[in-house]
Protein backbone atom coordinates (compact mmCIF):
# COMPACT_ATOMS: atom_id res chain seq x y z
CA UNK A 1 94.27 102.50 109.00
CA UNK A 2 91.27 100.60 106.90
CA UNK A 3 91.90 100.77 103.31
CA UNK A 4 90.91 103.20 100.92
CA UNK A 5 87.74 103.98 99.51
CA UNK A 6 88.89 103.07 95.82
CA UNK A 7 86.78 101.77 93.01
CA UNK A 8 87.49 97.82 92.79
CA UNK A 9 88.27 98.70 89.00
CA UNK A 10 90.75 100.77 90.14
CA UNK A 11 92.52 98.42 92.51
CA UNK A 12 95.38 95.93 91.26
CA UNK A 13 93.15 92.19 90.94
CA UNK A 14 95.44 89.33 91.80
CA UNK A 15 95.20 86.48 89.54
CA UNK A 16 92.07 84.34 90.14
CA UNK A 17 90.46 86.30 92.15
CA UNK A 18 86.40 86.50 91.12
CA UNK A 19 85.53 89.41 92.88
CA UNK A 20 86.95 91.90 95.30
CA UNK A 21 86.11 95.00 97.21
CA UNK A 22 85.55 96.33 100.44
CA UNK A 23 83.39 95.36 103.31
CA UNK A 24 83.21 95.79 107.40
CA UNK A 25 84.04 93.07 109.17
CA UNK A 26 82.24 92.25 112.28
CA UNK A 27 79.83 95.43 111.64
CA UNK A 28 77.93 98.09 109.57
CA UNK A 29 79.86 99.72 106.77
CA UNK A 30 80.20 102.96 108.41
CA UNK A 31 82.60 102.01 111.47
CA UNK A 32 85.47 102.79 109.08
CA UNK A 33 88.27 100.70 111.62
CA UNK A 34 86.14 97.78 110.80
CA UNK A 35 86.57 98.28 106.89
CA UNK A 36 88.62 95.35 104.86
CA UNK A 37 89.71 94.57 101.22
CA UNK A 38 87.88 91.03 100.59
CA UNK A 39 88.45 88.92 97.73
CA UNK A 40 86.40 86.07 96.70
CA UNK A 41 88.52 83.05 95.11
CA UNK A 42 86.50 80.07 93.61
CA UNK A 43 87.52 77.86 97.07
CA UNK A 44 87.61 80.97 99.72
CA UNK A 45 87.48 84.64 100.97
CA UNK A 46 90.77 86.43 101.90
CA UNK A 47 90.56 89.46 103.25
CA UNK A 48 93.53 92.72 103.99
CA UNK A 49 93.70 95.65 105.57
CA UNK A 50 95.75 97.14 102.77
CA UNK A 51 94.81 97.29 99.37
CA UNK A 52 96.73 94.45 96.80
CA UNK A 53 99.65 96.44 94.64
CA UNK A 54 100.95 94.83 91.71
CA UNK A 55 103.96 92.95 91.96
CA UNK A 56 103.95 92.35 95.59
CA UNK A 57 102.57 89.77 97.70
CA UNK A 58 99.17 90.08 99.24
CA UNK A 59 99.24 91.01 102.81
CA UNK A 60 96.56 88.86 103.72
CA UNK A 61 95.05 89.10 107.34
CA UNK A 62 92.53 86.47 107.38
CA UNK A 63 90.93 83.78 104.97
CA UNK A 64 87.27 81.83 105.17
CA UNK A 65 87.34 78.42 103.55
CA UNK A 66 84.16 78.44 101.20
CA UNK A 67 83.10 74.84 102.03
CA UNK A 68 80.47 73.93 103.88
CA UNK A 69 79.53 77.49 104.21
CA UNK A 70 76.49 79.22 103.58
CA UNK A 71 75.01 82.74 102.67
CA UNK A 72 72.32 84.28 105.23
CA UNK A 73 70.56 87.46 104.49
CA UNK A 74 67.79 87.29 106.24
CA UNK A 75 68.87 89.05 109.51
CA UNK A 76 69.36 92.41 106.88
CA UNK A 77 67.17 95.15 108.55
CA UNK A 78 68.30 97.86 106.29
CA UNK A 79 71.64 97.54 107.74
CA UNK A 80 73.38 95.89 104.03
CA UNK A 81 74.73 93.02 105.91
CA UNK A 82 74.70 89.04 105.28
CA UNK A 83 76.75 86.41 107.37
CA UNK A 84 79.16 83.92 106.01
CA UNK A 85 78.21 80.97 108.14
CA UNK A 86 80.69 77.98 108.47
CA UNK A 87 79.03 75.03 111.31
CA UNK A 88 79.05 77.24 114.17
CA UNK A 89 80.75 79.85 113.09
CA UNK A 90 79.96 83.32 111.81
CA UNK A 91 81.31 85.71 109.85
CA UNK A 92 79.31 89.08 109.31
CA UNK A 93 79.98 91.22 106.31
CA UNK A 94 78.53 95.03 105.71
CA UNK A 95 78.44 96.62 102.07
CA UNK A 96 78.14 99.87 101.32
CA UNK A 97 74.65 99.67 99.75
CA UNK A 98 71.81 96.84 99.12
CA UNK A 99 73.50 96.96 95.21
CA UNK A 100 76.87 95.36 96.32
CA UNK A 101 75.38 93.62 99.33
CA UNK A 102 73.04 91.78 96.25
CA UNK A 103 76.13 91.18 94.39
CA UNK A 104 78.27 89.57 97.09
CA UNK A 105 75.93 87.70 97.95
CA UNK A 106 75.27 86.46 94.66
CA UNK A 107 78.75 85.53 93.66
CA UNK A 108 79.13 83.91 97.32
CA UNK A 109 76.41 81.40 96.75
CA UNK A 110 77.62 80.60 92.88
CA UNK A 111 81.15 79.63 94.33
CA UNK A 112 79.98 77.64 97.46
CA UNK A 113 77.42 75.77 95.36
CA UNK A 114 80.82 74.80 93.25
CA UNK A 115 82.34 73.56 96.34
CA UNK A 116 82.58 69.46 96.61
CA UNK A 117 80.58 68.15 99.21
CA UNK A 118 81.96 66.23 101.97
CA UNK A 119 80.69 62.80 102.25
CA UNK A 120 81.71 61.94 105.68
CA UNK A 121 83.76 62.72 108.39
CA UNK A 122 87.64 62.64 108.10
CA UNK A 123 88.62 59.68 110.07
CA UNK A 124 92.56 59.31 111.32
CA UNK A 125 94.79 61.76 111.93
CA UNK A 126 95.52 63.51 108.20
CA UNK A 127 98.98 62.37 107.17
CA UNK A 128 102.10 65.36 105.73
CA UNK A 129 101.46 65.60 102.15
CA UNK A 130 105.25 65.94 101.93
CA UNK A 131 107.45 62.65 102.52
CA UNK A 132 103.94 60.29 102.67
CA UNK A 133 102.93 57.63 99.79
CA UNK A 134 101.05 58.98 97.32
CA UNK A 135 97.43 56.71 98.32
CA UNK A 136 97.86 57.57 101.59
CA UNK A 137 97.39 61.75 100.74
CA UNK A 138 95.10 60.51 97.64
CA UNK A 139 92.83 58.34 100.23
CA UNK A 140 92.52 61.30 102.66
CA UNK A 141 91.60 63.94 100.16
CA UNK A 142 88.97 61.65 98.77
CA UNK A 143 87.15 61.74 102.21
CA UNK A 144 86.42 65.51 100.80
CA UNK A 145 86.12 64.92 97.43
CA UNK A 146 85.96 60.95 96.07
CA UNK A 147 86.52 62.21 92.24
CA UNK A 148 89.62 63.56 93.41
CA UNK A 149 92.88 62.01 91.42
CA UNK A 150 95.83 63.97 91.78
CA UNK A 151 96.62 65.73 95.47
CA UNK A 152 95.79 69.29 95.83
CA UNK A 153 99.44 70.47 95.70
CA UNK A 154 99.86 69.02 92.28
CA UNK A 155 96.25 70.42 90.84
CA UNK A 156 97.05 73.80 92.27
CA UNK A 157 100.61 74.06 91.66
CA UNK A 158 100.55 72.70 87.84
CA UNK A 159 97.54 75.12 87.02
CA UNK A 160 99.84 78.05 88.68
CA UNK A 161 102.41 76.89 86.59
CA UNK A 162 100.62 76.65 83.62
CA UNK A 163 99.63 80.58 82.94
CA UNK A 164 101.30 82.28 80.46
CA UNK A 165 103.58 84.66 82.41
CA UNK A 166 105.27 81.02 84.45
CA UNK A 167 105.14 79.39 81.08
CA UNK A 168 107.57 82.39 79.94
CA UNK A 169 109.87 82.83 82.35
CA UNK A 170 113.22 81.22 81.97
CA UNK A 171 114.80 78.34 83.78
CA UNK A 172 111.46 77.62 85.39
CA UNK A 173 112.20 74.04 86.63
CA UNK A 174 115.44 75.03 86.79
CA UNK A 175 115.99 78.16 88.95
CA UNK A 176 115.54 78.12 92.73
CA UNK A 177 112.99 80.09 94.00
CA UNK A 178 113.09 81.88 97.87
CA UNK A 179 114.20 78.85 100.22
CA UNK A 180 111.64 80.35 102.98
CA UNK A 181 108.97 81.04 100.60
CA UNK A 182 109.06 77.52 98.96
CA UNK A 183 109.30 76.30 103.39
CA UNK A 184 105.97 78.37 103.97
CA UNK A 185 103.87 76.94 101.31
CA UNK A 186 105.40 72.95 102.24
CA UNK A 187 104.14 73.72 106.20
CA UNK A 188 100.50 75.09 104.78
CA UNK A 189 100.28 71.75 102.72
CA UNK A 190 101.35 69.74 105.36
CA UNK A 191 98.86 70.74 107.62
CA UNK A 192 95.83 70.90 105.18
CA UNK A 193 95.46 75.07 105.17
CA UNK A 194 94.62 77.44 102.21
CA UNK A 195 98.00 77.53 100.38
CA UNK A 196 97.49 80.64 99.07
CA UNK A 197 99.65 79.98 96.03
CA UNK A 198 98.18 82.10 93.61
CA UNK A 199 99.29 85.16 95.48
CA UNK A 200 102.61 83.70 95.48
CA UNK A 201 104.79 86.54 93.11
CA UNK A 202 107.88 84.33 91.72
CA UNK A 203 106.97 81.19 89.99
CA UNK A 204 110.51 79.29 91.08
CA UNK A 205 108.50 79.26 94.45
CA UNK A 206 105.92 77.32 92.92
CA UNK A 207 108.17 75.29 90.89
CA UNK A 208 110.35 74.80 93.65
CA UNK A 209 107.84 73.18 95.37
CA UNK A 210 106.44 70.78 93.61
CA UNK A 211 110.11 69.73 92.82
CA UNK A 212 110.40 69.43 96.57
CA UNK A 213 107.35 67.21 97.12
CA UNK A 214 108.46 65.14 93.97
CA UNK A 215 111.99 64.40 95.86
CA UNK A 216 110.36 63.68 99.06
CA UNK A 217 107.39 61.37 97.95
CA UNK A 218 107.88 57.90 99.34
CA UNK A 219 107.95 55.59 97.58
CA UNK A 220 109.10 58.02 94.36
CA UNK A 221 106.81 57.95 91.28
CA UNK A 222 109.12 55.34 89.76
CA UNK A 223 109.32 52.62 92.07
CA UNK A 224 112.63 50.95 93.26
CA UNK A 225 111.58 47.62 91.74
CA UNK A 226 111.36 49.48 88.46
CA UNK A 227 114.89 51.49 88.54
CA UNK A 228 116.35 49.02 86.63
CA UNK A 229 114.07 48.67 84.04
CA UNK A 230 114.11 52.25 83.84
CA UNK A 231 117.94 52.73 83.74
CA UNK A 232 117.95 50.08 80.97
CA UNK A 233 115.68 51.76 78.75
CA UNK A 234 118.05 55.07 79.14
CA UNK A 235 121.34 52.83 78.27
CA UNK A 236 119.40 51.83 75.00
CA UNK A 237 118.67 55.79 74.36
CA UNK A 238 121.98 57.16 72.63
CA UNK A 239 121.45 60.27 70.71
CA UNK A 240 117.94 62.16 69.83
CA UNK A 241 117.08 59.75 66.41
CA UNK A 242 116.74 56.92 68.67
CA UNK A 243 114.81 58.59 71.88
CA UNK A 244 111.78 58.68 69.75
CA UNK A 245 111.70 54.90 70.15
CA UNK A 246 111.50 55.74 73.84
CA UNK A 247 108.49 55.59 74.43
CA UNK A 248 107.59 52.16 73.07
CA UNK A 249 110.66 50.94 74.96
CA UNK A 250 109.19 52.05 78.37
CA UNK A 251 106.18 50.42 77.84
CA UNK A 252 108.12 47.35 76.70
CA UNK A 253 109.97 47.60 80.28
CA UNK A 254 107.04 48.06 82.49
């Protein structure tokens, strides 16, 4: 059954979501089987055919990637419709009135305009962003965006990380979070797709993660020709009134 008719106010918001409400997919507002909870994130559109409830993940159904996309209005005869469309394909949205058909389309066109342009065309085949050197994921996702200088799973994860109810929960880093969870999110990396980790519900998944990309990166962030240095600088470190020399020592070693 298509969602309910609910108020958006009314209606649990996941976190980062811009705006959210429903629309027909495929057709006019009033063919009710066609109606879907959409939510507009600064980088895409998810969509649901059951409304988001606190504290549980978002079944989502579907998701349009906001780059390279663009907002058409002009085949609206009276009908409260505009089209989402994405090279050659299409994506045709009803609202309920010409009021929230405005407003989607407004908010639509603010986040795609904050999309980064691609350049050129991805050339090669796009490498795992788990167990690959760090330049070789950095030199892909600068194809998209050349300004880019951490990978995506970093940027997203860290910011994820960083709200307040992560930064409060205890034994973040040090908890494991849902082996299959923290599995789905590595595979939608790996192959370049819409994590989705905002609607992710247990930040050990996040943290989990990262920590797994971390042990996998090749070569690791401190290179094998600098273990030793490394290890050195940790032998020198006995107690906590001589680890705030550590910093100066590190720099001393590299």
């Amino acid at each position: 059954p298509p969602p309910a008719r609910a108020p958006a106010d009314a209606v649990f918001r996941p976190p980062g979501v811009i705006r959210d409400g429903l629309l027909s997919k495929g057709g006019t507002f009033e063919q009710k089987k066609k109606l879907r909870w959409y939510m507009l994130y600064k980088d895409r559109v998810d969509f649901c055919e059951k409304l988001p409830v606190e504290g549980k993940p978002v079944q989502t159904k579907g998701t349009i990637p906001l780059q390279g996309c663009e907002v058409d209005t002009s085949s609206d005869k009276g009908k409260c419709e505009l089209v989402l469309r994405q090279g050659k394909k299409k994506h045709q949205l009803g609202a309920e009135n010409a009021a929230e058909l405005q407003a989607w389309a407004a908010a639509l066109r603010e986040a795609i305009a904050k999309q980064p342009k691609v350049r050129k065309k991805l050339k090669g085949k796009a490498p795992p962003v788990f167990g690959s050197p760090l330049q070789q994921v950095l030199d892909w996702e600068r194809q998209v965006d050349d300004e880019v200088e951490l990978p995506l799973i970093v940027r997203e994860c860290v910011a994820y990380l960083l709200r307040d109810e992560c930064l409060n929960t205890e034994g973040i880093f040090r908890l494991s979070g849902s082996l299959a969870r923290i599995n789905e999110l590595k595979a939608r990396y790996d192959a370049h797709q819409p994590s989705q980790v905002n609607d992710v519900p247990d930040p050990n998944v996040v943290s989990g993660t990262l920590k797994l990309w971390l042990r996998e990166l090749e070569p690791p962030v401190v290179p094998y020709a600098l273990y030793d240095a490394f290890a050195a600088v940790a032998a020198r470190v006995a107690d906590d009134a001589t680890a705030v020399a550590t910093d100066a020592a590190v720099r001393d070693a590299l």
